[in-house]
N, C-alpha and C. Protein backbone atom coordinates (compact mmCIF):
# COMPACT_ATOMS: atom_id res chain seq x y z
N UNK A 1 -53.32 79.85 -30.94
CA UNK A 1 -52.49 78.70 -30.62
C UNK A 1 -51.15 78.83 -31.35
N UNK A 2 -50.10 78.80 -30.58
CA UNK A 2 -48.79 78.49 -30.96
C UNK A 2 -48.26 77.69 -32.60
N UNK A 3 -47.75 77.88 -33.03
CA UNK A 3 -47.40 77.03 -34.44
C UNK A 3 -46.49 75.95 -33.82
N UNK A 4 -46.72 74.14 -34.15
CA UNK A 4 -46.06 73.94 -34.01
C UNK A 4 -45.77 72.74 -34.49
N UNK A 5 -44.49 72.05 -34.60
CA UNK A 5 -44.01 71.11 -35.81
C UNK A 5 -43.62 69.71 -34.99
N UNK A 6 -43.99 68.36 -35.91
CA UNK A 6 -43.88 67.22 -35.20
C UNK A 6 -41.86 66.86 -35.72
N UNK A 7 -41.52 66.68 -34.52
CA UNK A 7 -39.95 66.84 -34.62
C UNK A 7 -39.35 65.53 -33.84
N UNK A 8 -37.99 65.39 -34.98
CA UNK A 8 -37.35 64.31 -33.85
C UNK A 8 -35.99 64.61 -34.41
N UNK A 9 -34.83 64.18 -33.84
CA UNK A 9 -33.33 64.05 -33.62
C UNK A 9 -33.23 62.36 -34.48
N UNK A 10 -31.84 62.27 -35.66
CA UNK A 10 -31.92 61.29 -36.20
C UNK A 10 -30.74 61.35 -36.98
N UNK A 11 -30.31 60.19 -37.41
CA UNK A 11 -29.06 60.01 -38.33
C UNK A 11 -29.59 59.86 -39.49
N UNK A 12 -29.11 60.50 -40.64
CA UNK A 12 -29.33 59.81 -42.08
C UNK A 12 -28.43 58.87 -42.07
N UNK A 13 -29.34 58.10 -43.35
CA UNK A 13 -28.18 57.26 -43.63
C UNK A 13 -27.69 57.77 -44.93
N UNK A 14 -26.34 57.70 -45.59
CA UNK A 14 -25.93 58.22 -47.11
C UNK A 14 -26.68 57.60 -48.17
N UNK A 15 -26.79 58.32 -49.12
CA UNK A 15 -28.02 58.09 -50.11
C UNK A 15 -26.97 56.27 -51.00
N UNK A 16 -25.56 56.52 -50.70
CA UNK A 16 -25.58 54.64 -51.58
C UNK A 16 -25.82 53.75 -50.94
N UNK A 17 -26.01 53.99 -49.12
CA UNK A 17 -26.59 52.90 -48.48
C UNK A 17 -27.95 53.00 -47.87
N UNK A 18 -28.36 53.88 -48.43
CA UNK A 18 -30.35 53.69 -48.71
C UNK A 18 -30.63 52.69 -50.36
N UNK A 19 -30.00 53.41 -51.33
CA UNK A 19 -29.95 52.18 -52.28
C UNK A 19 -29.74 50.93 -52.32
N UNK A 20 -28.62 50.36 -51.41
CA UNK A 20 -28.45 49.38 -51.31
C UNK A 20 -29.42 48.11 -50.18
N UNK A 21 -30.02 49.16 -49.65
CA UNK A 21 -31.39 48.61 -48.31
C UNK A 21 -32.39 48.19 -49.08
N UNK A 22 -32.59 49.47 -50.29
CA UNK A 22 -34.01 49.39 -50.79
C UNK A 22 -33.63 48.13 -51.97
N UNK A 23 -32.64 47.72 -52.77
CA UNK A 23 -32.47 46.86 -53.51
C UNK A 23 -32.53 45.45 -52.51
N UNK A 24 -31.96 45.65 -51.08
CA UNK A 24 -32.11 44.09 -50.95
C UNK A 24 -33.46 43.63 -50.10
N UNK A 25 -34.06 45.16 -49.41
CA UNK A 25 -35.36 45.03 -48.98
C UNK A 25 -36.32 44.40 -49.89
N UNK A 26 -35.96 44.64 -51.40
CA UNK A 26 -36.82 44.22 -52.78
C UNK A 26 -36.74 42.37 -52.65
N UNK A 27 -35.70 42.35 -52.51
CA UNK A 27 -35.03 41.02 -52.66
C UNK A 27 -35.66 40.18 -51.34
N UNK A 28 -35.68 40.83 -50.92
CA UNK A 28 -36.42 39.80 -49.35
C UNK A 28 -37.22 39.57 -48.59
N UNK A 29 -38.23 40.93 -48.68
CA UNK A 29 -39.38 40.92 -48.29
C UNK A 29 -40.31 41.26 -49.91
N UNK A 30 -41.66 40.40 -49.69
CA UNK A 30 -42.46 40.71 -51.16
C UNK A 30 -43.58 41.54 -50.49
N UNK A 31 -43.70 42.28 -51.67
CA UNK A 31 -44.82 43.59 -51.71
C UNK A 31 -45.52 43.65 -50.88
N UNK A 32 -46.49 42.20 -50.76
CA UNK A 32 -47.51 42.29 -49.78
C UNK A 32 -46.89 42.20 -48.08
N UNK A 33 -45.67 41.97 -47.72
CA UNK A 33 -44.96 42.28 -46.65
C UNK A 33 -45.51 43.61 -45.48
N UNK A 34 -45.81 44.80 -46.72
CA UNK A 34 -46.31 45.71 -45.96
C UNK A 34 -45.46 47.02 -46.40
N UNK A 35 -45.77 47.99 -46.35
CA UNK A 35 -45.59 49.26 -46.90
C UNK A 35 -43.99 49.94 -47.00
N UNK A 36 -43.31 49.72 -47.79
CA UNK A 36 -41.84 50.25 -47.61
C UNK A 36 -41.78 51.55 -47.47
N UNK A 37 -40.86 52.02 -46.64
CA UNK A 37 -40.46 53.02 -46.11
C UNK A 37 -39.65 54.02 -47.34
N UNK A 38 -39.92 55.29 -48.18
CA UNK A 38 -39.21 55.57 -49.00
C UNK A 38 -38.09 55.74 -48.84
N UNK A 39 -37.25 55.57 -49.34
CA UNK A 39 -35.18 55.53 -49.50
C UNK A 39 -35.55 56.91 -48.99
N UNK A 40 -35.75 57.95 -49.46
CA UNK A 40 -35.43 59.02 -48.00
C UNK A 40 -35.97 59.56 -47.43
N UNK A 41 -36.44 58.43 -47.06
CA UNK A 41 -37.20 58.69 -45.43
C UNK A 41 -36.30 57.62 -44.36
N UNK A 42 -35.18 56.68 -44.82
CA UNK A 42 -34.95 56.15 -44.26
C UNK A 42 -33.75 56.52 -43.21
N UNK A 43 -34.01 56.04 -41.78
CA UNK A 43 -32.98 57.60 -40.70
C UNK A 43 -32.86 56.49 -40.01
N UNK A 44 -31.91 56.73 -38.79
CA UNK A 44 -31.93 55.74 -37.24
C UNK A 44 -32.32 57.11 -36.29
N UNK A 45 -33.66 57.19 -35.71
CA UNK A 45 -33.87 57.68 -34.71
C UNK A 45 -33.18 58.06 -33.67
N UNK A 46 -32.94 59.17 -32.95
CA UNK A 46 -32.13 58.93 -31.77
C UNK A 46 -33.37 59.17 -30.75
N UNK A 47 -34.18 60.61 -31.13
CA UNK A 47 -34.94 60.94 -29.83
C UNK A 47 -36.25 61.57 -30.30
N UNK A 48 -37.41 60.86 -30.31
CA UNK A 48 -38.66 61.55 -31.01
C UNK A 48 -39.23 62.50 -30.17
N UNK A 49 -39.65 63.70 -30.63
CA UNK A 49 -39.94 64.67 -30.17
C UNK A 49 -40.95 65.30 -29.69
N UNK A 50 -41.94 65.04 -30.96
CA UNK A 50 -43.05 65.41 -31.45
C UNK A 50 -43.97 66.70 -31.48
N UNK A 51 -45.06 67.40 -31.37
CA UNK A 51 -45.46 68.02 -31.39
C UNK A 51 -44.58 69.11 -30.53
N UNK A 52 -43.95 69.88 -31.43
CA UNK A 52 -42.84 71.20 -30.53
C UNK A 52 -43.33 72.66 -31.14
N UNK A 53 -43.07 73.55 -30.53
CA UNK A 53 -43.15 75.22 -30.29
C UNK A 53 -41.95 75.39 -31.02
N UNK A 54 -42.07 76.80 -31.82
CA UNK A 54 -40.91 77.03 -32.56
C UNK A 54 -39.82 77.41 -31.22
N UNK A 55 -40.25 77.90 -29.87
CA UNK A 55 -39.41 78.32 -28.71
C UNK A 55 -38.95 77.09 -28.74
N UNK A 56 -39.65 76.30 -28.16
CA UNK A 56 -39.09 74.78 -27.58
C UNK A 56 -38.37 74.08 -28.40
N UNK A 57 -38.39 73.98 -30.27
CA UNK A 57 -37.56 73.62 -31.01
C UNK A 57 -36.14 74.70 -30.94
N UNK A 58 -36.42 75.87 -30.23
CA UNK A 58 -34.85 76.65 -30.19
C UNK A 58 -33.75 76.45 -29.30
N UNK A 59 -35.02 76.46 -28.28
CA UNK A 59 -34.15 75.59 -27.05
C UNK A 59 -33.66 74.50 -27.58
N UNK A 60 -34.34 73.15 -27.50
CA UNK A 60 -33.42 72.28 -27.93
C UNK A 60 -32.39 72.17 -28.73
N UNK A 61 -32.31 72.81 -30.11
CA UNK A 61 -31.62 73.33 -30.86
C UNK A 61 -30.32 73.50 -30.46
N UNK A 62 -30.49 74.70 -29.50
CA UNK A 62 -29.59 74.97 -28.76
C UNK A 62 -28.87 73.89 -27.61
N UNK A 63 -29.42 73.27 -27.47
CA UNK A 63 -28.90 71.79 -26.30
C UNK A 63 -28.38 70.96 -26.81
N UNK A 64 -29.09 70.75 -28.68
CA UNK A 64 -27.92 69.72 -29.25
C UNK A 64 -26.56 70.20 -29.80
N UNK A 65 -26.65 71.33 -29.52
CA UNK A 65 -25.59 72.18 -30.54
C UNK A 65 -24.37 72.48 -29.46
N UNK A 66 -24.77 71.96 -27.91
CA UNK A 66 -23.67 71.98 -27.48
C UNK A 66 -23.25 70.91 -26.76
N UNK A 67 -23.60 69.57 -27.05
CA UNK A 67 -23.19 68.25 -27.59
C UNK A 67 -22.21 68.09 -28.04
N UNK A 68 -20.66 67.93 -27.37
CA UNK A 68 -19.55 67.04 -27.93
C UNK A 68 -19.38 65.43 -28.22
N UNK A 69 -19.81 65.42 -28.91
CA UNK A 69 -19.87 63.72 -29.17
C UNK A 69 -18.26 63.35 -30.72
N UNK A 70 -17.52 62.52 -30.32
CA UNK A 70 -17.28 62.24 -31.65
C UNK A 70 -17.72 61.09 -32.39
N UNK A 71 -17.11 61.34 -34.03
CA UNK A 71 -17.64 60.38 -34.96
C UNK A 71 -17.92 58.66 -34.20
N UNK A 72 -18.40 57.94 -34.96
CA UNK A 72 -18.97 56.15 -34.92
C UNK A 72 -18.98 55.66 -35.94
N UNK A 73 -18.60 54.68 -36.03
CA UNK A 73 -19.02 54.03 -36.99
C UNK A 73 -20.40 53.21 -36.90
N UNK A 74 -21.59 53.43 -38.11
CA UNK A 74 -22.80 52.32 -37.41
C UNK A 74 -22.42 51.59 -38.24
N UNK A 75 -22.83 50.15 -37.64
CA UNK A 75 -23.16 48.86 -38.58
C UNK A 75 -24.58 48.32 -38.91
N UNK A 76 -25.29 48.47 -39.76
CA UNK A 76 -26.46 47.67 -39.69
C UNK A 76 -26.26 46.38 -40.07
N UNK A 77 -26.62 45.47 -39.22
CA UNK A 77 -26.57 43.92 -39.46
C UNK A 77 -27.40 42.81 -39.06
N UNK A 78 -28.49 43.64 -38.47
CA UNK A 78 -29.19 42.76 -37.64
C UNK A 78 -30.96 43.38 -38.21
N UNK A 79 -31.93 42.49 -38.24
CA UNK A 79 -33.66 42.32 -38.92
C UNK A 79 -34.53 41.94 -37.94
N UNK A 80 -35.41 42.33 -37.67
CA UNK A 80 -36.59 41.57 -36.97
C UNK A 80 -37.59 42.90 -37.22
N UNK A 81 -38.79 42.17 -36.63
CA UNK A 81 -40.24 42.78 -36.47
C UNK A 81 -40.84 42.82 -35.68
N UNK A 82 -41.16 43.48 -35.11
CA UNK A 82 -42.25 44.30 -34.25
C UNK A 82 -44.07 43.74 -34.82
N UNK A 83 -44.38 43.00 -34.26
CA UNK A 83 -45.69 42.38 -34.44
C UNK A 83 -46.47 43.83 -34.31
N UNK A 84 -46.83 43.95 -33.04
CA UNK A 84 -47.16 44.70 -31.94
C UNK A 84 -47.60 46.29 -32.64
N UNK A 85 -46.92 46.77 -33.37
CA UNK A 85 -46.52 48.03 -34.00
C UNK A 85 -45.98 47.70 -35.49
N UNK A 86 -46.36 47.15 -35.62
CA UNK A 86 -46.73 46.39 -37.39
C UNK A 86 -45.27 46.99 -38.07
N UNK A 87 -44.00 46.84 -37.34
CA UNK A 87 -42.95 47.23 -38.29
C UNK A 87 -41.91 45.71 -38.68
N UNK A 88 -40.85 46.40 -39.70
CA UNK A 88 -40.10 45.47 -39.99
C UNK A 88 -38.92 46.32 -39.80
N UNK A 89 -37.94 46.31 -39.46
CA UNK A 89 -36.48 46.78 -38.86
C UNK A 89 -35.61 46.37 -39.58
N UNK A 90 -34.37 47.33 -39.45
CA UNK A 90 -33.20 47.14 -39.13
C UNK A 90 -32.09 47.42 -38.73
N UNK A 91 -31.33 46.69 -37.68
CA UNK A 91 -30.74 47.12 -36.66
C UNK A 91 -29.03 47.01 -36.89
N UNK A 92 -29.00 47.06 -35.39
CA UNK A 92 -27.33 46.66 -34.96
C UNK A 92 -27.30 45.70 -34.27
N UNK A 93 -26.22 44.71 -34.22
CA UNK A 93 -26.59 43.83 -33.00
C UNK A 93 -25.78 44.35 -32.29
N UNK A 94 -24.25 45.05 -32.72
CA UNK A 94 -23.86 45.55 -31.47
C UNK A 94 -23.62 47.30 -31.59
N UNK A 95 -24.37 47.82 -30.55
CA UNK A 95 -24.71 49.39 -31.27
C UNK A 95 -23.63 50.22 -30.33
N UNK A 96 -22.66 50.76 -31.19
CA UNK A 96 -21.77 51.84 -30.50
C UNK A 96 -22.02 52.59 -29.61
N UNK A 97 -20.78 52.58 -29.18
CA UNK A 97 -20.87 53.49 -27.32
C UNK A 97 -21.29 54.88 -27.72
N UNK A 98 -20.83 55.55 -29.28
CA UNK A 98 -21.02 56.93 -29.16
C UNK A 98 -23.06 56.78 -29.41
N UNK A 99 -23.38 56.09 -30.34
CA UNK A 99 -24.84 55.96 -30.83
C UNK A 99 -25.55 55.93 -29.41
N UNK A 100 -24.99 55.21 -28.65
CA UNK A 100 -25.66 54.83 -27.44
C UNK A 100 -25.87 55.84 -26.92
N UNK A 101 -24.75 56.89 -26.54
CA UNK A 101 -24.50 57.95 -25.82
C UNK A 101 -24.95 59.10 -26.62
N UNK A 102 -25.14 59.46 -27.56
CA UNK A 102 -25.72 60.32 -28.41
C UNK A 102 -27.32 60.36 -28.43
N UNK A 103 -27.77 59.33 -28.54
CA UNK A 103 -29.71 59.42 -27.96
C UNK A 103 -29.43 59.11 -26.47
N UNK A 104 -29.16 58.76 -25.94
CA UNK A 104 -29.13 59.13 -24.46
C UNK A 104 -29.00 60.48 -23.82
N UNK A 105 -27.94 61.30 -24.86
CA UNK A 105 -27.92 62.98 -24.29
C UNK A 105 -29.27 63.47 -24.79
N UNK A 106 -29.57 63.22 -26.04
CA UNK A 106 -30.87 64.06 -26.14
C UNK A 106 -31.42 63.65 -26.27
N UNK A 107 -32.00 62.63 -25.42
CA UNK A 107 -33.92 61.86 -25.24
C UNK A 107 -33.58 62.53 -23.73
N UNK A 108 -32.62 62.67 -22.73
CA UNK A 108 -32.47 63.05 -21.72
C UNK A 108 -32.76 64.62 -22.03
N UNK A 109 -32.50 65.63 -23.20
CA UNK A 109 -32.05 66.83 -22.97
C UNK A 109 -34.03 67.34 -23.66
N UNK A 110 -34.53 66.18 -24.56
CA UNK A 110 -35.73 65.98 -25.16
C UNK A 110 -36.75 65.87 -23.33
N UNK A 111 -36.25 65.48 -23.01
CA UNK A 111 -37.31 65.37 -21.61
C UNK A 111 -37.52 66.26 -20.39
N UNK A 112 -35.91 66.41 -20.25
CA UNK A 112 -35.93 67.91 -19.42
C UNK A 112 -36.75 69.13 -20.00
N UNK A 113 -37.22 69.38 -21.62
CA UNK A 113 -37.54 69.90 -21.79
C UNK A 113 -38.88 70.08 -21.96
N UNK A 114 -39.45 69.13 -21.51
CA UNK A 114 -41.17 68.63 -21.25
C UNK A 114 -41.72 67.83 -22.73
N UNK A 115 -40.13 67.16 -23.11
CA UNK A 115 -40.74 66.73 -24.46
C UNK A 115 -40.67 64.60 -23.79
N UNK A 116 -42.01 64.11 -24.31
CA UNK A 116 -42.46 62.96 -23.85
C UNK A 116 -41.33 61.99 -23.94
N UNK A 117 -40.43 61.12 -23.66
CA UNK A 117 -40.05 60.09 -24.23
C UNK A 117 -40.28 58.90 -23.39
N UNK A 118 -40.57 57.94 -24.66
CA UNK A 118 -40.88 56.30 -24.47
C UNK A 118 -40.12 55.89 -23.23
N UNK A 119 -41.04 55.25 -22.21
CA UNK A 119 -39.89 54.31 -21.37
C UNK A 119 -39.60 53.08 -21.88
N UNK A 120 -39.47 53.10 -22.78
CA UNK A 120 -38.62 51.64 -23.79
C UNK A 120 -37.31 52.07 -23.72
N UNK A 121 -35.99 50.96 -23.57
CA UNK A 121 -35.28 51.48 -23.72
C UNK A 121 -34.93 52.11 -25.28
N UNK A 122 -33.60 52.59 -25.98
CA UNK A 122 -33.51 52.94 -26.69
C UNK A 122 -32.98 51.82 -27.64
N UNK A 123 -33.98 51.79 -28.88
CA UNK A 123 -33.73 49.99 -29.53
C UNK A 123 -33.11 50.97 -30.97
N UNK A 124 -32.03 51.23 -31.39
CA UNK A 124 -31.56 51.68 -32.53
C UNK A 124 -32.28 50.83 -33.70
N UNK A 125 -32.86 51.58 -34.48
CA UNK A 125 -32.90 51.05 -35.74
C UNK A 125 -33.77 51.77 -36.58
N UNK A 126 -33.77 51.40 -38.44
CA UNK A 126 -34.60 51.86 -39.38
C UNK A 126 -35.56 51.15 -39.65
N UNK A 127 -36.69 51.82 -39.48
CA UNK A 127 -38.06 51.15 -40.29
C UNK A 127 -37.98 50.90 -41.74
N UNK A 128 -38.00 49.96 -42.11
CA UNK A 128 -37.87 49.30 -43.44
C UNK A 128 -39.04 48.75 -44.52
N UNK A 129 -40.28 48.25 -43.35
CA UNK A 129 -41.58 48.32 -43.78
C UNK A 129 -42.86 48.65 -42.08
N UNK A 130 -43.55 49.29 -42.93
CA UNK A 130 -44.73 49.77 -41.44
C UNK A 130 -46.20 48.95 -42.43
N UNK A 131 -47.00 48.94 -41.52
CA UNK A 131 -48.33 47.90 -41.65
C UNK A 131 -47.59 46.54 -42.22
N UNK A 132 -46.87 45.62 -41.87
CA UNK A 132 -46.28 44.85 -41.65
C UNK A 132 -47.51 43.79 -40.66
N UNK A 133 -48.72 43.39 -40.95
CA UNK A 133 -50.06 42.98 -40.09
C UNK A 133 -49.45 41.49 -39.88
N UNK A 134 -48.80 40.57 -40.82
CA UNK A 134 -48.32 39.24 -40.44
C UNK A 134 -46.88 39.19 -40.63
N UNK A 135 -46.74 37.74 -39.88
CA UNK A 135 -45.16 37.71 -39.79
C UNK A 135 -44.53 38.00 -40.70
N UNK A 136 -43.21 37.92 -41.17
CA UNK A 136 -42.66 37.51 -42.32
C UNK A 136 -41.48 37.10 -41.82
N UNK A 137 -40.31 36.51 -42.60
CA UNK A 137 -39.45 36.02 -42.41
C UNK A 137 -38.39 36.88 -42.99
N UNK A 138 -37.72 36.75 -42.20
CA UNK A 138 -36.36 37.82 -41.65
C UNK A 138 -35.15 37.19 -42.18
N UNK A 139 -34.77 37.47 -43.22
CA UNK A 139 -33.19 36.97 -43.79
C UNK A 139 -32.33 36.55 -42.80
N UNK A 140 -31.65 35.55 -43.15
CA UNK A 140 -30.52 35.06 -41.99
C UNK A 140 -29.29 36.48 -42.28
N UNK A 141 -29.07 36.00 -40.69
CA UNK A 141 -27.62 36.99 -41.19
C UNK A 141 -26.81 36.55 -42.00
N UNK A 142 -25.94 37.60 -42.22
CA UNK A 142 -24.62 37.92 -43.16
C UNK A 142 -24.85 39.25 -44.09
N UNK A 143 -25.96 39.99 -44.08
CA UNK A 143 -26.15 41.49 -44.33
C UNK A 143 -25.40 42.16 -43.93
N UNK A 144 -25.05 43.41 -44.16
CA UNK A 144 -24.27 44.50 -43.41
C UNK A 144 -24.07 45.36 -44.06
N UNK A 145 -24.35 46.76 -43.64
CA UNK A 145 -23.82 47.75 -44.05
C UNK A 145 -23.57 48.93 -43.22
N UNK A 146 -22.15 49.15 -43.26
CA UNK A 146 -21.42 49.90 -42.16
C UNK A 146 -20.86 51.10 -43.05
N UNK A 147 -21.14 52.31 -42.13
CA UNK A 147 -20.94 53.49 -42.41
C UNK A 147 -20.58 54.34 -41.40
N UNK A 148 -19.65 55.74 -41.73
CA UNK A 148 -19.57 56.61 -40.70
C UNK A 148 -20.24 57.57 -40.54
N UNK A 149 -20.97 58.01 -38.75
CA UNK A 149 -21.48 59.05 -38.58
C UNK A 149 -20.72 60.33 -38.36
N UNK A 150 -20.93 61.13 -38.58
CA UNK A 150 -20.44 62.50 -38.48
C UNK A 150 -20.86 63.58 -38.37
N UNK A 151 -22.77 63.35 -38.30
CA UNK A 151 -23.03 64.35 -38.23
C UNK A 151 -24.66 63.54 -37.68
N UNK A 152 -25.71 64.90 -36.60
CA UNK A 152 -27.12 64.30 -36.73
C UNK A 152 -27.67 65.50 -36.97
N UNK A 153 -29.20 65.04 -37.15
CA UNK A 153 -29.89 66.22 -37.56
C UNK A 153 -31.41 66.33 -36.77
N UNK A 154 -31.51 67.53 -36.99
CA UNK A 154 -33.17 67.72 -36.42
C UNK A 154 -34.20 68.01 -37.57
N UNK A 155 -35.22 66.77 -37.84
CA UNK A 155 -36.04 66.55 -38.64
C UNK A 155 -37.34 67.00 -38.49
N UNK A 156 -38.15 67.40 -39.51
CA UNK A 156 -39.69 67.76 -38.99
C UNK A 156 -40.58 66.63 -40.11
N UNK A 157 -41.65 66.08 -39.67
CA UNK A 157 -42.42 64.90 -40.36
C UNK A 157 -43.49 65.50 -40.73
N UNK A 158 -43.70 65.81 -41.50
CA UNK A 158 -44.90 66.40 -42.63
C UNK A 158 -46.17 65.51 -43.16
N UNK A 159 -47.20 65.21 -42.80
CA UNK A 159 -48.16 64.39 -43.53
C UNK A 159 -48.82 65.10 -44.14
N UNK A 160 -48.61 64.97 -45.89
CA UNK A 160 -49.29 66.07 -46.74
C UNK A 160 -49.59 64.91 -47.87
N UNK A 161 -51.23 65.01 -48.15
CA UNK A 161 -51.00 64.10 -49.76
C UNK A 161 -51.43 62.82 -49.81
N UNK A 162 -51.58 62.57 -48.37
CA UNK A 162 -50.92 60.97 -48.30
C UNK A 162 -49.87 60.51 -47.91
N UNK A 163 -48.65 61.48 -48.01
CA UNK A 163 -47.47 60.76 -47.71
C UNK A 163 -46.93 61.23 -46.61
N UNK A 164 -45.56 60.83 -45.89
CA UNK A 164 -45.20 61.12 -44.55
C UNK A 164 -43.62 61.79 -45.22
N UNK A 165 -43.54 63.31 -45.27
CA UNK A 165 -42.37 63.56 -45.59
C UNK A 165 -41.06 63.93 -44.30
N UNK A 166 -40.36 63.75 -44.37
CA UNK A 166 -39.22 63.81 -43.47
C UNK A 166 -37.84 65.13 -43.90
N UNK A 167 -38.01 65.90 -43.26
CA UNK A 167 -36.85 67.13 -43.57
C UNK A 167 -36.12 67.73 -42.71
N UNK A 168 -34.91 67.42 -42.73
CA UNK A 168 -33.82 68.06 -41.94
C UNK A 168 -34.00 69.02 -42.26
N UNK A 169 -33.83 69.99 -40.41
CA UNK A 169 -34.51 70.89 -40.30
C UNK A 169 -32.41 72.01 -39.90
N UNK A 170 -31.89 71.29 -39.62
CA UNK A 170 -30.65 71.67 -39.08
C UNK A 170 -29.79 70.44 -38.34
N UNK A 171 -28.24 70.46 -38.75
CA UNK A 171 -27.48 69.27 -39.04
C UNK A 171 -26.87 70.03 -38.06
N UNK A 172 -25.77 69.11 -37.19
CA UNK A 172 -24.79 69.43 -36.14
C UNK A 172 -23.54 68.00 -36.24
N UNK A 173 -22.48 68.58 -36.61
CA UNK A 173 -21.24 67.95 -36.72
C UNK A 173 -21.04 67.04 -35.72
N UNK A 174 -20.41 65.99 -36.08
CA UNK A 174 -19.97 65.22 -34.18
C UNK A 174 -17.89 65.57 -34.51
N UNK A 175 -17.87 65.07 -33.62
CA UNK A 175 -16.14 65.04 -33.79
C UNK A 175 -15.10 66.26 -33.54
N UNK A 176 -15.94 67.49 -33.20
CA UNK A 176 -14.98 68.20 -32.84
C UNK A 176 -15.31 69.04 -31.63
N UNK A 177 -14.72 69.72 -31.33
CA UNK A 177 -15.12 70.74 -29.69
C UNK A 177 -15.59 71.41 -30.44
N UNK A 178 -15.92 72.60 -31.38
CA UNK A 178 -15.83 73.61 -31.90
C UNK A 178 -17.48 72.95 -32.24
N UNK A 179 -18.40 73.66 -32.08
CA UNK A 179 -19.75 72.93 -32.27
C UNK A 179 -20.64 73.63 -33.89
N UNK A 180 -20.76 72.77 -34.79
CA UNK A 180 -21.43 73.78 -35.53
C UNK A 180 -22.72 73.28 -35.56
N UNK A 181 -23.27 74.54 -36.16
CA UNK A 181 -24.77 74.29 -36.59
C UNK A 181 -25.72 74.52 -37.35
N UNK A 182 -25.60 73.73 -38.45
CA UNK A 182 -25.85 74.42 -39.97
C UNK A 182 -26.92 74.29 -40.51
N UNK A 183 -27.80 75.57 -40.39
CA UNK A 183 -29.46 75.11 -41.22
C UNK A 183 -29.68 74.96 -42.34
N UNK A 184 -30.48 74.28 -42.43
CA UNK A 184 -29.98 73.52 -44.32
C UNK A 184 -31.51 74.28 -44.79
C-alpha cells in the first residue's frame, strides 16, 4: 500500500496573533468550555484534503504553485459554535474577495484531483475549542484581529501521543506572478 499523509491547504496565523487569541480565549471561555486548540495549531483552513499519495500531494503541489492570487488582508471578528461538531470558532464577518477566491481555486483544484470536498459552503474560520458538548456563550463583538496574508501553506496532521500535530509541509507566496515554492 502506497504511503500516505492526511493533508490540507491553510493560512497561519503570525505567532503575536495566536498569543493574543489564546490570552483572550483564556478570558472568555472557562476550561470546562472544551478542549483548546494549541496556539500552533491554530490556521484558517482553505481546502481539507485528507488522506493523499505522495504522487497526488505532488500534483497538487504543483496546482497550488501556479496560483496567482495577491496579498488580503484577514480580519477575525466574528465567534460562534457549531453544536453539531462540538466546535467553538472564529471567524470573519466579512471574508475577503482574495480568501474567498483562494479556497475556491483549491477545494476546486483539491477535487479535480479525486480529493473529497464538503458540500458546505466554504465557512472561513479557526477552531478555538473542539469537544465543545454544551453551549457556551460567545463574547459580544468588538474583538478583532486583522492581519496580512502573504503567503499559504500545505500542512500534514499527525496524531502521535495523544496529540494532533500540524506541519507545514511547503509555503507558496501570494502577490506576485513569479510563483514560489518553498519547502520548509
Amino acid at each position: 500500500m502506497p504511503e500516505s499523509k492526511r493533508l490540507f491547504f491553510a493560512i497561519e496565523l503570525p505567532a503575536p496573533v495566536q498569543r493574543k487569541i489564546v490570552r483572550w480565549r483564556a478570558e472568555h471561555f472557562p476550561s470546562e468550555a472544551g478542549r483548546p486548540v494549541a496556539a500552533a495549531n491554530l490556521h484558517l483552513t482553505l481546502a481539507f484534503l485528507g488522506d493523499v499519495s505522495v504522487e497526488k500531494q505532488r500534483a497538487l503541489a504543483a496546482q497550488a504553485g501556479r496560483i496567482t492570487q495577491p496579498e488580503f488582508t484577514l480580519q477575525l471578528d466574528d465567534a460562534g459554535q457549531w453544536l453539531r461538531s462540538r466546535v467553538v470558532w472564529l471567524g470573519t464577518r466579512q471574508p475577503p474577495r482574495g480568501l474567498l477566491q483562494l479556497a475556491n481555486m483549491l477545494r476546486a483544484q483539491a477535487a479535480r484531483s479525486g480529493c473529497h470536498q464538503s458540500p458546505q459552503p466554504f465557512h472561513p474560520h479557526v477552531t478555538l475549542l473542539r469537544d465543545a458538548g454544551q453551549a457556551v456563550a460567545i463574547p459580544p463583538p468588538g474583538f478583532q484581529w486583522a492581519f496580512p496574508v502573504k503567503e499559504f501553506a500545505l500542512y500534514e496532521s499527525v496524531f502521535a501521543r495523544g496529540r494532533t500535530r500540524y506541519t507545514p509541509l511547503q509555503r507558496w507566496t501570494l502577490g506576485n506572478t513569479q510563483r514560489n515554492s518553498d519547502e520548509v
